[in-house]
C-alpha atoms as a PDB file:
ATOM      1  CA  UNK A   1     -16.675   8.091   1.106  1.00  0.00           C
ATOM      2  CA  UNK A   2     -13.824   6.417   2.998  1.00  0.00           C
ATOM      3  CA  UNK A   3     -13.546   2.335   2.010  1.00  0.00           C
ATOM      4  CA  UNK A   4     -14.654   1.881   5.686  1.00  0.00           C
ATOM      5  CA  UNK A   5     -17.798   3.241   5.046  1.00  0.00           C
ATOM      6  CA  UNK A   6     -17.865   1.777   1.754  1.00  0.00           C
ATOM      7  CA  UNK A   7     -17.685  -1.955   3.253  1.00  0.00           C
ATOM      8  CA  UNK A   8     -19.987  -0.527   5.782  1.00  0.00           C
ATOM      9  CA  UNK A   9     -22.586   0.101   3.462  1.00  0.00           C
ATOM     10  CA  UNK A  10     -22.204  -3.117   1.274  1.00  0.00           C
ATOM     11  CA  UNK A  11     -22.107  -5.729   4.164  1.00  0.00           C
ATOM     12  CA  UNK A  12     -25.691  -6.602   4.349  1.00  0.00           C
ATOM     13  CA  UNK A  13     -24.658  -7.467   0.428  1.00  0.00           C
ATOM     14  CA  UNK A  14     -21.671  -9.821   0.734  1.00  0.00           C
ATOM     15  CA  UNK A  15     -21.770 -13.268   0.848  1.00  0.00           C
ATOM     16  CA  UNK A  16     -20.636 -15.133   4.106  1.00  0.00           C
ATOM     17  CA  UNK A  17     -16.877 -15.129   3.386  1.00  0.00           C
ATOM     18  CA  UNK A  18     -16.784 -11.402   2.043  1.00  0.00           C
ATOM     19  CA  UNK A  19     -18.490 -10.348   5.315  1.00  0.00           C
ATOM     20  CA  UNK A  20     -15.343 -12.494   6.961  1.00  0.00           C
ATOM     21  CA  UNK A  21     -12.595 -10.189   4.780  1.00  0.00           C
ATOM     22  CA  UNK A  22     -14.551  -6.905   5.635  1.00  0.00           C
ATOM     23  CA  UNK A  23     -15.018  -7.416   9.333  1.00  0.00           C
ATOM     24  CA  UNK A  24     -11.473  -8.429   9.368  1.00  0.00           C
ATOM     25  CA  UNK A  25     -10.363  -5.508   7.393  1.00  0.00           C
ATOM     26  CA  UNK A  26     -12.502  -3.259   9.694  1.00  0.00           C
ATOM     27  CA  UNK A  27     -11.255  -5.195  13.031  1.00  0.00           C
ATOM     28  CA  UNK A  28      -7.918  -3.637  12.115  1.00  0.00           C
ATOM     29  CA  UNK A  29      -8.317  -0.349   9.499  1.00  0.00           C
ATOM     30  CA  UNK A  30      -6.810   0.574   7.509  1.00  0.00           C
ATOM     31  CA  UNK A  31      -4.120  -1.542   8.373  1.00  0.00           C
ATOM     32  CA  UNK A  32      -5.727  -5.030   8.122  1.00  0.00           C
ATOM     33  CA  UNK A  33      -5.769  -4.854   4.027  1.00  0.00           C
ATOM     34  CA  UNK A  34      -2.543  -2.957   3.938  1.00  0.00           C
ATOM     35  CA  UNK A  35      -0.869  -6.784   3.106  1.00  0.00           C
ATOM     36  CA  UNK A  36      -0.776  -9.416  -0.294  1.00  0.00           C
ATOM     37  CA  UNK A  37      -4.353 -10.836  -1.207  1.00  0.00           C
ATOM     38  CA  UNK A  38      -2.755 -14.067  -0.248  1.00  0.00           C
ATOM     39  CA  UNK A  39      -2.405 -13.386   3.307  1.00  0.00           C
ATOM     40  CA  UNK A  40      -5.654 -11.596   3.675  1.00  0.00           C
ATOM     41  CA  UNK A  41      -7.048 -14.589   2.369  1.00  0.00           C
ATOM     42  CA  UNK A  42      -4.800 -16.822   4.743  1.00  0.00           C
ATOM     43  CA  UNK A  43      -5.813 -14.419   7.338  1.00  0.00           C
ATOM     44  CA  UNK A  44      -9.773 -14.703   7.285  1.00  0.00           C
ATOM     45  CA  UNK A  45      -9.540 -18.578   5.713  1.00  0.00           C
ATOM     46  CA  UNK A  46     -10.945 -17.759   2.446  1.00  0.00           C
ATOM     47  CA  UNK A  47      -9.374 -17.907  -1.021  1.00  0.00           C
ATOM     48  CA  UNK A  48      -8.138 -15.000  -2.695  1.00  0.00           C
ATOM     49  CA  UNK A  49     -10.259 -15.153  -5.687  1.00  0.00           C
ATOM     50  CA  UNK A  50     -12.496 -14.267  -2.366  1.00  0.00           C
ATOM     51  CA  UNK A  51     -10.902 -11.536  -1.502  1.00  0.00           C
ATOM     52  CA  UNK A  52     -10.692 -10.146  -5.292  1.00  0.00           C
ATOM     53  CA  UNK A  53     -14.372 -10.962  -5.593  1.00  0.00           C
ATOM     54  CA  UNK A  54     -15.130  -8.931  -2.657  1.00  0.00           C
ATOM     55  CA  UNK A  55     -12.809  -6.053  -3.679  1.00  0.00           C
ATOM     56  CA  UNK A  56     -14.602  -6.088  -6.514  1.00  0.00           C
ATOM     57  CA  UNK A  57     -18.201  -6.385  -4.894  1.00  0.00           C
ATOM     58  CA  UNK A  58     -17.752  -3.328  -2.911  1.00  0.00           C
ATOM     59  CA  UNK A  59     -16.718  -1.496  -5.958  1.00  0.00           C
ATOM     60  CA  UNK A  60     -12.918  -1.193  -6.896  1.00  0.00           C
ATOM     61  CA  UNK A  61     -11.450  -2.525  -9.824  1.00  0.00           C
ATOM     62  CA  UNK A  62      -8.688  -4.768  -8.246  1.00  0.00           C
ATOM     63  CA  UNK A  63      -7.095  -5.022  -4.744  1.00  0.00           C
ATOM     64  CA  UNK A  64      -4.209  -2.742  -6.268  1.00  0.00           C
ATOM     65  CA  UNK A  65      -6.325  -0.410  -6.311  1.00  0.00           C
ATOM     66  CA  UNK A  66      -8.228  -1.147  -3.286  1.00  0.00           C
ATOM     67  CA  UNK A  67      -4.837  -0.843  -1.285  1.00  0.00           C
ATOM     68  CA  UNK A  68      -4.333   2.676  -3.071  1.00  0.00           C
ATOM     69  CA  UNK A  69      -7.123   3.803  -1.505  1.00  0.00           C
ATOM     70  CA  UNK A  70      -6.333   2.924   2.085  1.00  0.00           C
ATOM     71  CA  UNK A  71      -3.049   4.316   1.548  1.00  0.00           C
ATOM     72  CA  UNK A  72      -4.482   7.276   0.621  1.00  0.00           C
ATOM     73  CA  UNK A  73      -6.886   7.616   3.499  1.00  0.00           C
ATOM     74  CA  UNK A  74      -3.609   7.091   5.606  1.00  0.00           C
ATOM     75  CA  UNK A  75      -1.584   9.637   3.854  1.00  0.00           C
ATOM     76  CA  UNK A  76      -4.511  12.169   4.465  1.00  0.00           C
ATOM     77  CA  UNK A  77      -4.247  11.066   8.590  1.00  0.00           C
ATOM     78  CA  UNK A  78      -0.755  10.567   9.449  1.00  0.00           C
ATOM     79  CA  UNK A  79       3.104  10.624   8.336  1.00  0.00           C
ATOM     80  CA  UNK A  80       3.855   6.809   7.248  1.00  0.00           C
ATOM     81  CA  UNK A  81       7.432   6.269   7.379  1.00  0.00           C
ATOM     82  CA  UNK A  82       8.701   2.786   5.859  1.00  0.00           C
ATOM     83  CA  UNK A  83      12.227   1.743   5.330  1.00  0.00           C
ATOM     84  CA  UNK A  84      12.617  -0.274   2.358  1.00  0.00           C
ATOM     85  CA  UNK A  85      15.638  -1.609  -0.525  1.00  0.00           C
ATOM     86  CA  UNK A  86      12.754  -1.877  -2.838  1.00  0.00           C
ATOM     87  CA  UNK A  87      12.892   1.227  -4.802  1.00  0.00           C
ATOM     88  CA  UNK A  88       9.606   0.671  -7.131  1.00  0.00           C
ATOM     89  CA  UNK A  89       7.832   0.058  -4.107  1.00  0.00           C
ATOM     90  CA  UNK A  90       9.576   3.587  -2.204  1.00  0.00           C
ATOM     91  CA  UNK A  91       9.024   5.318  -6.097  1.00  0.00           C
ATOM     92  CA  UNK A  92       4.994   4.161  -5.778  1.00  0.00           C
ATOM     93  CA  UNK A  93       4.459   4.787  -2.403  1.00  0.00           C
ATOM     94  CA  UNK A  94       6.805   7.853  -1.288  1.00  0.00           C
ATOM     95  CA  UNK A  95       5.964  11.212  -1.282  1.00  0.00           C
ATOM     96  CA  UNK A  96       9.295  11.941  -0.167  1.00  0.00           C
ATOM     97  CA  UNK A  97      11.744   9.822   0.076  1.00  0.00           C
ATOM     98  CA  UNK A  98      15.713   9.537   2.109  1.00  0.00           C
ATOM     99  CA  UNK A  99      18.604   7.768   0.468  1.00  0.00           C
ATOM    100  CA  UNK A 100      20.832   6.660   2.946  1.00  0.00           C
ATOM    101  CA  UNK A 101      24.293   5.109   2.269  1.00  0.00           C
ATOM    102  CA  UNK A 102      25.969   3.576   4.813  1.00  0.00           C
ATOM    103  CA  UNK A 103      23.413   5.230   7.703  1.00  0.00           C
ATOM    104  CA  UNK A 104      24.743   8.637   5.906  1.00  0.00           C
ATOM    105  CA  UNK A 105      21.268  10.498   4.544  1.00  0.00           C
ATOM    106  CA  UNK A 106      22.984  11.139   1.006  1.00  0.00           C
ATOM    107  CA  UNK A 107      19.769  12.641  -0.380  1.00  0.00           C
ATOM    108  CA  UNK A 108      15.874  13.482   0.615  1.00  0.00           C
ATOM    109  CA  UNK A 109      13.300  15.187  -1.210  1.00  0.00           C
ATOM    110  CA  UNK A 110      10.202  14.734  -3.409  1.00  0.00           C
ATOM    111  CA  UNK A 111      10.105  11.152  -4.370  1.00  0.00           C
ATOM    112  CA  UNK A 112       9.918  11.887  -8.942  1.00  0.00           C
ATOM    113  CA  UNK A 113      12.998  14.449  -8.283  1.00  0.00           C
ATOM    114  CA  UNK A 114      14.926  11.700  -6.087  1.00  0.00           C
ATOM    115  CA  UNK A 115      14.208   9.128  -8.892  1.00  0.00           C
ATOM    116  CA  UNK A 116      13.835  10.879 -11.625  1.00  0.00           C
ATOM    117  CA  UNK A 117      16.192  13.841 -11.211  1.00  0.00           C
ATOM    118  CA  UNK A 118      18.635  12.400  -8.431  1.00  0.00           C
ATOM    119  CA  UNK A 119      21.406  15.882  -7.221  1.00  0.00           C
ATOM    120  CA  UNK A 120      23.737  13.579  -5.967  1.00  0.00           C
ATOM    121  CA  UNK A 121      25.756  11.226  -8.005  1.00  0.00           C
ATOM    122  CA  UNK A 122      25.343   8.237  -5.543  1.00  0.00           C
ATOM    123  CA  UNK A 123      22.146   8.216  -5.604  1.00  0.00           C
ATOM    124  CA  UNK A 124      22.039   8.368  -9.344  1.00  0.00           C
ATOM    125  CA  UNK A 125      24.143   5.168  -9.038  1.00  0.00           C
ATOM    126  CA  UNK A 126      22.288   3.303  -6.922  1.00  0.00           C
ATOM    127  CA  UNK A 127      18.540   4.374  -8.726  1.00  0.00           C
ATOM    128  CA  UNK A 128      20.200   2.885 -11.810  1.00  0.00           C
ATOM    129  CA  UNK A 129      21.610   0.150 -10.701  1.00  0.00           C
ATOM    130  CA  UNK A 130      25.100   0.505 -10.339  1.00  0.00           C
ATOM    131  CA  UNK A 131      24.771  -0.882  -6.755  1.00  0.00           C
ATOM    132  CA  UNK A 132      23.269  -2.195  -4.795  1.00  0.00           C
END
């Protein structure tokens, strides 16, 4: 069951500002939760303990893992291509995954053997840290 069906199914459930975060989340899917609890919350004027209570309501054990979910869905759907200098977030997110270096693709390939097993010594550098 997708979490749009899942919210689907639990609206009659929610109280009045969870229904706010799901229609708002459905208004826009999957890209309307695909941002921090706080500006969800900001978002649909409700406080994010709100938001984590309805995450919670509709049966997911935190938004983290709420968000996983709709990622998933997405990866299942479509290529998602995002250009980031945060490498946790390109390490959690990535499939694959291009290191560029001065708009020079230096390496690209499954994201644990570009982190974990880097072929190129620049990008070995720059995963640990030695610029950056």
């Amino acid at each position: 069951m997708t979490v749009r069906e899942t919210i689907r199914r639990e609206m009659a459930q929610l109280t009045a500002s969870e229904r706010k975060i799901g229609n708002a989340v459905l208004a826009d899917y999957p890209f309307g939760a695909l941002q921090t609890i706080q500006e969800l919350a900001e978002r649909t004027g409700v406080s994010a303990p709100s938001v984590t209570r309805f995450v919670s309501k509709i049966g997911f054990a935190g938004y983290q893992e709420f968000q996983r979910q709709l990622i998933t869905e997405l990866r299942e759907q479509l290529a998602i291509v995002i250009v980031t200098h945060n490498l946790q977030q390109a390490y959690r997110i990535g499939d694959e995954v291009a290191f560029m270096y001065l708009g020079e693709l230096v390496e690209y390939g499954p994201a644990e053997d570009v982190f974990e097993r880097p072929s190129h010594q620049r990008t070995a550098d720059y995963v640990h840290g030695a610029f950056g």
